[in-house]
C-alpha atoms as a PDB file:
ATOM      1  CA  UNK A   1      27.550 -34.285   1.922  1.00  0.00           C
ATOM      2  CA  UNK A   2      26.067 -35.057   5.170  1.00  0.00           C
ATOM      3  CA  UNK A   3      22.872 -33.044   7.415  1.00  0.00           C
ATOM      4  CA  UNK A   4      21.102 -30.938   4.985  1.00  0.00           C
ATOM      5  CA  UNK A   5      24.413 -29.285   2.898  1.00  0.00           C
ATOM      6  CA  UNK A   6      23.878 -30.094  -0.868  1.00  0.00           C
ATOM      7  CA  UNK A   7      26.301 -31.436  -3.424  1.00  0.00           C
ATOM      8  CA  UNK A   8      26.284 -28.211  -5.788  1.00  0.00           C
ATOM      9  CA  UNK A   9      26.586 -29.365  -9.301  1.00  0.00           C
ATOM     10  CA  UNK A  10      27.569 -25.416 -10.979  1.00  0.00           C
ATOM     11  CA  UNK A  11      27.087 -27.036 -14.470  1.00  0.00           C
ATOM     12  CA  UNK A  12      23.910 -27.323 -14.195  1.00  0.00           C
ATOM     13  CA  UNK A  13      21.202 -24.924 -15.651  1.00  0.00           C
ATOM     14  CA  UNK A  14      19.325 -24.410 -12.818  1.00  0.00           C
ATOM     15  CA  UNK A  15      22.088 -23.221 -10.725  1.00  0.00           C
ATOM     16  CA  UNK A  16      23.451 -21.017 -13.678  1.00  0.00           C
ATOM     17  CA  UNK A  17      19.960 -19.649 -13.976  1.00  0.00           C
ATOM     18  CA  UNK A  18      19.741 -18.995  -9.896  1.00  0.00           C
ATOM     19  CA  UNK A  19      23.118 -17.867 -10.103  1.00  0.00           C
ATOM     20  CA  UNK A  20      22.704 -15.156 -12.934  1.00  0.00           C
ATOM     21  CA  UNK A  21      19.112 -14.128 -11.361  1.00  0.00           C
ATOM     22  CA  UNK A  22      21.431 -13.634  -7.805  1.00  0.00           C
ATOM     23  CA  UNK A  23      23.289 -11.750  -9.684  1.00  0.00           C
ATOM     24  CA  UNK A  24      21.471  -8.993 -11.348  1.00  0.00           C
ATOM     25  CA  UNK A  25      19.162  -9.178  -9.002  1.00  0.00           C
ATOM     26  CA  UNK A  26      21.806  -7.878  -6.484  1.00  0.00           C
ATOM     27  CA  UNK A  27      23.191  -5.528  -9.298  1.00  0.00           C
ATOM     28  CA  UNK A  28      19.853  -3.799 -10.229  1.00  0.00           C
ATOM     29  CA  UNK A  29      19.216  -3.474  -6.315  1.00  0.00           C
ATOM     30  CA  UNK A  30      22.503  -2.050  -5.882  1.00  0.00           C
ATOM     31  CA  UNK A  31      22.116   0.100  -8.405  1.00  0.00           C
ATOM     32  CA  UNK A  32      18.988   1.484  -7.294  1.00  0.00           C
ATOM     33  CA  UNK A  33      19.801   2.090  -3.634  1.00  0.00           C
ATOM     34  CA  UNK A  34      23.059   3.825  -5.070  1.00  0.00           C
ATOM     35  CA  UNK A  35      20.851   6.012  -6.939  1.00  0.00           C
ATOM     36  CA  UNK A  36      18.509   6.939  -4.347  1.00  0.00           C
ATOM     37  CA  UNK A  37      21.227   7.701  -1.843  1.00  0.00           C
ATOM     38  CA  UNK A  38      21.802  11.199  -4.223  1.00  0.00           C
ATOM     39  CA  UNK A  39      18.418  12.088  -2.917  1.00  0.00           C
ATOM     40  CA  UNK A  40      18.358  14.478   0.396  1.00  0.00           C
ATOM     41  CA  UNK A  41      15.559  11.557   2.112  1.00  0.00           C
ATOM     42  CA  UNK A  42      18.190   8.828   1.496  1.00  0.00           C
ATOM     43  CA  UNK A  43      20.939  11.111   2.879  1.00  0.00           C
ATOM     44  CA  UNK A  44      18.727  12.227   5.911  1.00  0.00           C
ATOM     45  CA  UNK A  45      17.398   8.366   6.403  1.00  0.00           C
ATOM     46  CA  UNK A  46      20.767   6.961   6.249  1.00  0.00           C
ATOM     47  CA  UNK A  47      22.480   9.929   9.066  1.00  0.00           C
ATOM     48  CA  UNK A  48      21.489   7.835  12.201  1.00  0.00           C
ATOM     49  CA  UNK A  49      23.682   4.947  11.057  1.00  0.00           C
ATOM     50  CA  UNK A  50      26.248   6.533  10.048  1.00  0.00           C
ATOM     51  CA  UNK A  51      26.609   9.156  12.727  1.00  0.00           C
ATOM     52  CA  UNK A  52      26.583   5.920  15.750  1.00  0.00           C
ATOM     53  CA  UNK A  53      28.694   3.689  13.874  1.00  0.00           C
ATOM     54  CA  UNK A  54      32.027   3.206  14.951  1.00  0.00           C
ATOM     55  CA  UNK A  55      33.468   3.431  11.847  1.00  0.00           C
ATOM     56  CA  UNK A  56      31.877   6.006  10.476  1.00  0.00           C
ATOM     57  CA  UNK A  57      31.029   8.573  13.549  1.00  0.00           C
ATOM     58  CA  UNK A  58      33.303  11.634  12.791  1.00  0.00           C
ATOM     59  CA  UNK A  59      32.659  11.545   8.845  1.00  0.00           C
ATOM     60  CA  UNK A  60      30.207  14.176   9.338  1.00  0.00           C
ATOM     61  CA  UNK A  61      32.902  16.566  11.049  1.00  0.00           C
ATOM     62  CA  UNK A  62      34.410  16.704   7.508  1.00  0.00           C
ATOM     63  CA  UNK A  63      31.196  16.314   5.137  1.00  0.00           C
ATOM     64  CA  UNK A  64      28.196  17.371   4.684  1.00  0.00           C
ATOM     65  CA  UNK A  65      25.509  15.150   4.725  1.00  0.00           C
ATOM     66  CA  UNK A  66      24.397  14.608   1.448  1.00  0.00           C
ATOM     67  CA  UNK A  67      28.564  14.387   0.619  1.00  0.00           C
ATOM     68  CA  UNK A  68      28.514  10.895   2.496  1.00  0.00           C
ATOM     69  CA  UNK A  69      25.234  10.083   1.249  1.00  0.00           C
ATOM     70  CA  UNK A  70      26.973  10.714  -2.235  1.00  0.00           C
ATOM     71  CA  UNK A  71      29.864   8.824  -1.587  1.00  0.00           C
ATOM     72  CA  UNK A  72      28.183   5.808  -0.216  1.00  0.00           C
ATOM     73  CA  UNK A  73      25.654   5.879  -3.539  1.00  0.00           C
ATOM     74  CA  UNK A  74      28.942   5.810  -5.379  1.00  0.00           C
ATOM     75  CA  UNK A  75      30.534   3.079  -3.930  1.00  0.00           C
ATOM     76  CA  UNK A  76      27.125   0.611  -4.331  1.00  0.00           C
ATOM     77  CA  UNK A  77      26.596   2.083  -8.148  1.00  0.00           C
ATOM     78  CA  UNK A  78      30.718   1.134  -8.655  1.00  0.00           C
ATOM     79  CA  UNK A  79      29.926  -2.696  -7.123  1.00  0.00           C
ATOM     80  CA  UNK A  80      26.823  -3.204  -9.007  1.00  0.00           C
ATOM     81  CA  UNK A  81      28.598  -2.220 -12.185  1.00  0.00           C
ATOM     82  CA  UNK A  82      31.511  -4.935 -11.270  1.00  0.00           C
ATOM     83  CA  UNK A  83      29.162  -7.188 -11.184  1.00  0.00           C
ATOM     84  CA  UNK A  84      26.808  -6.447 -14.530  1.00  0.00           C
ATOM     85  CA  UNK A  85      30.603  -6.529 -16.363  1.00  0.00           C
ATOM     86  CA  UNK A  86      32.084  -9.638 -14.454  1.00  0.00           C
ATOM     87  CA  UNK A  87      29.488 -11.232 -16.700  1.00  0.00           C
ATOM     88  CA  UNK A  88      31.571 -10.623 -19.378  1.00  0.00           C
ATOM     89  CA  UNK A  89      34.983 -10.167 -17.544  1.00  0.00           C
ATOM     90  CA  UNK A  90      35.594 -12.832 -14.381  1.00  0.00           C
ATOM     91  CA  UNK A  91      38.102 -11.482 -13.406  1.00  0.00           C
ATOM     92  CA  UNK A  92      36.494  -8.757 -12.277  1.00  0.00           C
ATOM     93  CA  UNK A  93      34.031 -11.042  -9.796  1.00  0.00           C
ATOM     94  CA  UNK A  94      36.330 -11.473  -7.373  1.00  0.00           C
ATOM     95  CA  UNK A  95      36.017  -7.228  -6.786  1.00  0.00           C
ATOM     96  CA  UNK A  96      32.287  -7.309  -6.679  1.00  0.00           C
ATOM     97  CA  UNK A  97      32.537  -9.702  -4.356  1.00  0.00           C
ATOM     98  CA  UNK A  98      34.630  -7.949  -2.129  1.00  0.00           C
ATOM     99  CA  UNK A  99      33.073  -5.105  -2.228  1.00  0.00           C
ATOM    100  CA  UNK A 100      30.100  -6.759  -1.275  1.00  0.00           C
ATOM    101  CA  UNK A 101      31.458  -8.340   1.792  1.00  0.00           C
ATOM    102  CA  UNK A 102      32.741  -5.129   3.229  1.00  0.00           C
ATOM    103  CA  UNK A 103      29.925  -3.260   2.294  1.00  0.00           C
ATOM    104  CA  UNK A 104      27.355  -5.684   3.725  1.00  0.00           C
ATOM    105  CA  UNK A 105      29.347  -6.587   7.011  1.00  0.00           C
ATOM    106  CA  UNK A 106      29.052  -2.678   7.737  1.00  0.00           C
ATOM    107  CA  UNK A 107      25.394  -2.480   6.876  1.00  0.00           C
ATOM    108  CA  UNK A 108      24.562  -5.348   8.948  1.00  0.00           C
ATOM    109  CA  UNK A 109      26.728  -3.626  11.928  1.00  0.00           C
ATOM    110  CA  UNK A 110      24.325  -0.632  12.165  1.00  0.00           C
ATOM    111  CA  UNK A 111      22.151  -3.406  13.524  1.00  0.00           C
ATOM    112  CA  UNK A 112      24.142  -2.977  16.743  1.00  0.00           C
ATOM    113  CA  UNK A 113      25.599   0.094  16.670  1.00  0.00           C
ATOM    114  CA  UNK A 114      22.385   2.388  16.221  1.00  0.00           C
ATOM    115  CA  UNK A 115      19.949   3.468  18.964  1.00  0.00           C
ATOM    116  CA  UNK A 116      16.459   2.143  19.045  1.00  0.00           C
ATOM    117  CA  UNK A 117      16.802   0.239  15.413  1.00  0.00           C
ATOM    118  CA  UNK A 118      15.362  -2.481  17.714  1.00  0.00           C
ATOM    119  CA  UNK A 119      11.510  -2.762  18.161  1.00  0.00           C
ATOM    120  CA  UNK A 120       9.072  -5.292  19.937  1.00  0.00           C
ATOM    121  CA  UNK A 121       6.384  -5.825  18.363  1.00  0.00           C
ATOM    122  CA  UNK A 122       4.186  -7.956  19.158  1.00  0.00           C
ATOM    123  CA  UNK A 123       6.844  -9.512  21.768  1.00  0.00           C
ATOM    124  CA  UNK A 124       8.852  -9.980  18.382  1.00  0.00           C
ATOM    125  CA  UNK A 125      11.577  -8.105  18.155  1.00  0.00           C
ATOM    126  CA  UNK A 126      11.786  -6.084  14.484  1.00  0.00           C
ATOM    127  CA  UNK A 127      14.096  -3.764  13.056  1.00  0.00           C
ATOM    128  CA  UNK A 128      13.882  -2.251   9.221  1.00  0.00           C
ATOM    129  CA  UNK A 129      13.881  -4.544   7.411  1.00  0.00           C
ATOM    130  CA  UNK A 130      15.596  -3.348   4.564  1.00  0.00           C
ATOM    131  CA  UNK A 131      19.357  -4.009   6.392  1.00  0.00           C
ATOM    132  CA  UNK A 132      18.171  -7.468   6.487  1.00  0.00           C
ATOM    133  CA  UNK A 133      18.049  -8.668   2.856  1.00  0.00           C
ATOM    134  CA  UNK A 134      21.938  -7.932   3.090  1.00  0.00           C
ATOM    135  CA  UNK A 135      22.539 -10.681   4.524  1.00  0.00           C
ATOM    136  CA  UNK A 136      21.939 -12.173   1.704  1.00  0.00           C
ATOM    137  CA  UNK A 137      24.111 -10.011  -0.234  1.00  0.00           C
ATOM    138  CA  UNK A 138      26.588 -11.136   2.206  1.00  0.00           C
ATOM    139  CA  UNK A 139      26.241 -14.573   0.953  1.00  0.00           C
ATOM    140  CA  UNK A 140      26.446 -13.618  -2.499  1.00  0.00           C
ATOM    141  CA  UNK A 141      29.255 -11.979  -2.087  1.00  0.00           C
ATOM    142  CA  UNK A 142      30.914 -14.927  -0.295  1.00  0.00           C
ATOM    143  CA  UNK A 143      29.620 -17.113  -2.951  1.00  0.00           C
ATOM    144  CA  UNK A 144      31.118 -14.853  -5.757  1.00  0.00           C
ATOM    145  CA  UNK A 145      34.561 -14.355  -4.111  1.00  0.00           C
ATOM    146  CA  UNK A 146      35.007 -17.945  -4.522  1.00  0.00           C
ATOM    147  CA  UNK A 147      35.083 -17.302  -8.322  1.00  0.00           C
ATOM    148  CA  UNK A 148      34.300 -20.918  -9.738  1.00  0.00           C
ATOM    149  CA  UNK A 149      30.587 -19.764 -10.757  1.00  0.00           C
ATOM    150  CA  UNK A 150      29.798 -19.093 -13.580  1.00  0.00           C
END
């Protein structure tokens, strides 16, 4: 491949050991954050987002708070459990992946859609950090849809 793409050899044990360290890392993180979101300071960290998203604005007309908090820890605890067992069952990578890639394209959107997550600092602009690393979830997800890793 040309510029500075590589030719990715997926037999080989480094990229089956960076692959399988992707993927529980992104399982045990998953897991976690789905845990946490059962906790009334997830639920009442995570109401900004939701409430000036879009997608996601009128939830709270049907739900209480901790309900969508709930459902959302649900959802990441389901994915991260699709991928521990795609280890063992592929064909269950391709729904990890896709539930990573829809629930990492909304995450990332509360980047735009929620007042003031935007800071300068230092003439830097900032913003928590923690909806960054999903980006690259996003990737892993992308990368795992394909379904040729192993």
């Amino acid at each position: 491949m040309n510029g500075t793409t590589p030719m990715i050899n997926q037999r080989s044990p480094t990229y089956r050991l960076g692959y399988y360290i992707s993927l529980f890392g992104a399982a045990l993180i998953l897991l976690w954050i789905g845990i946490f979101k059962f906790t009334p300071t997830e639920a009442s960290a995570i109401k900004p987002l939701i409430e000036n998203h879009f997608l996601t604005f009128f939830v709270y007309n049907f739900v209480s708070v901790q309900a969508v908090s709930n459902a959302i820890g649900v959802i990441e605890i389901i994915i991260a459990l699709l991928l521990l067992f795609s280890v063992k069952f592929a064909s269950l990578r391709k729904y990890a992946g896709i539930g990573m890639i829809f629930t990492f394209l909304i995450t990332l959107s509360y980047l735009f859609t929620t007042p003031n997550i935007w800071k300068v600092v230092d003439g830097i602009p900032v913003t928590d950090f923690f909806i960054v690393k999903d980006v690259l979830f996003l990737g892993f997800g992308l990368m795992i849809l394909n379904g040729k890793n192993e």
